[in-house]
Protein backbone atom coordinates (compact mmCIF):
# COMPACT_ATOMS: atom_id res chain seq x y z
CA UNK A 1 10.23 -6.28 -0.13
CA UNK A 2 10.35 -5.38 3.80
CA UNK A 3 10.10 -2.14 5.25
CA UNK A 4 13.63 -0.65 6.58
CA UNK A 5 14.64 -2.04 10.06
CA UNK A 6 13.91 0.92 12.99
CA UNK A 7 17.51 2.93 12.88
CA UNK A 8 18.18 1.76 9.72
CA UNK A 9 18.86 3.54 6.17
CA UNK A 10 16.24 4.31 3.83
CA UNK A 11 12.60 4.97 4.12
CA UNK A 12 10.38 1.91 2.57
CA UNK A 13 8.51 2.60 -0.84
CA UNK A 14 5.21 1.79 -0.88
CA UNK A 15 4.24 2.51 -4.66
CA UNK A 16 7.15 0.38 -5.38
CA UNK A 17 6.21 -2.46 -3.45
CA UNK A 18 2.42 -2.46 -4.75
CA UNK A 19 4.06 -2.06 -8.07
CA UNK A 20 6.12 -4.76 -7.91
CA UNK A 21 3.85 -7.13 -6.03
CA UNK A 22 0.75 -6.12 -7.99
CA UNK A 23 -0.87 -9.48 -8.92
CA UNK A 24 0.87 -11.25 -6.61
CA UNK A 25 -1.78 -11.11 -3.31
CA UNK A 26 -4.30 -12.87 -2.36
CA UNK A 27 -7.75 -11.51 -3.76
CA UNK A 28 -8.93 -9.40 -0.41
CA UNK A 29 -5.06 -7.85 -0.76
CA UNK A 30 -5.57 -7.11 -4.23
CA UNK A 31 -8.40 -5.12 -3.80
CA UNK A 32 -6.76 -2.71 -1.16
CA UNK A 33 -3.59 -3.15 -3.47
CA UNK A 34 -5.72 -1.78 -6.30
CA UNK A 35 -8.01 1.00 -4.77
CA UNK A 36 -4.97 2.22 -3.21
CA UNK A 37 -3.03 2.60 -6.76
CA UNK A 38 -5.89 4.27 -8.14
CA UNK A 39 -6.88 6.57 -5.60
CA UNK A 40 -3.45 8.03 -4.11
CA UNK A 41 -4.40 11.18 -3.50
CA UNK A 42 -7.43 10.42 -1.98
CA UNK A 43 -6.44 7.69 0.57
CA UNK A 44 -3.01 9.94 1.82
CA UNK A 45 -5.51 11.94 4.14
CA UNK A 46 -7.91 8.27 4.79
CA UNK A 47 -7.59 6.62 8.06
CA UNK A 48 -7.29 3.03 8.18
CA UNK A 49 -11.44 2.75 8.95
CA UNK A 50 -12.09 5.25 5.76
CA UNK A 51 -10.53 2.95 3.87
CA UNK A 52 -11.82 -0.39 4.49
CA UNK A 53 -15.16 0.99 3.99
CA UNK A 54 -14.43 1.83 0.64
């Protein structure tokens, strides 16, 4: 799944990419791909640094 091209239709869906990649990364990836599922309230307001230090 890519992300939309600038000026182009639709707006890219993360949940459904994690979703439907979701065992599919490399172990580091599937970590992130994994805290990120499970904590989506509470990485929306995480900078990029907050995060990789969880």
């Amino acid at each position: 799944m890519r992300p939309p091209q600038k000026g182009g239709p639709g707006v890219f869906d993360v949940l459904s990419a994690l979703n439907n990649l979701d065992g599919n990364f490399a172990a580091q990836e599937q970590r992130v791909a994994t805290y990120v599922k499970n904590h989506l309230d509470a990485i929306s307001n995480m900078t990029i640094g907050e995060l990789a230090d969880h």
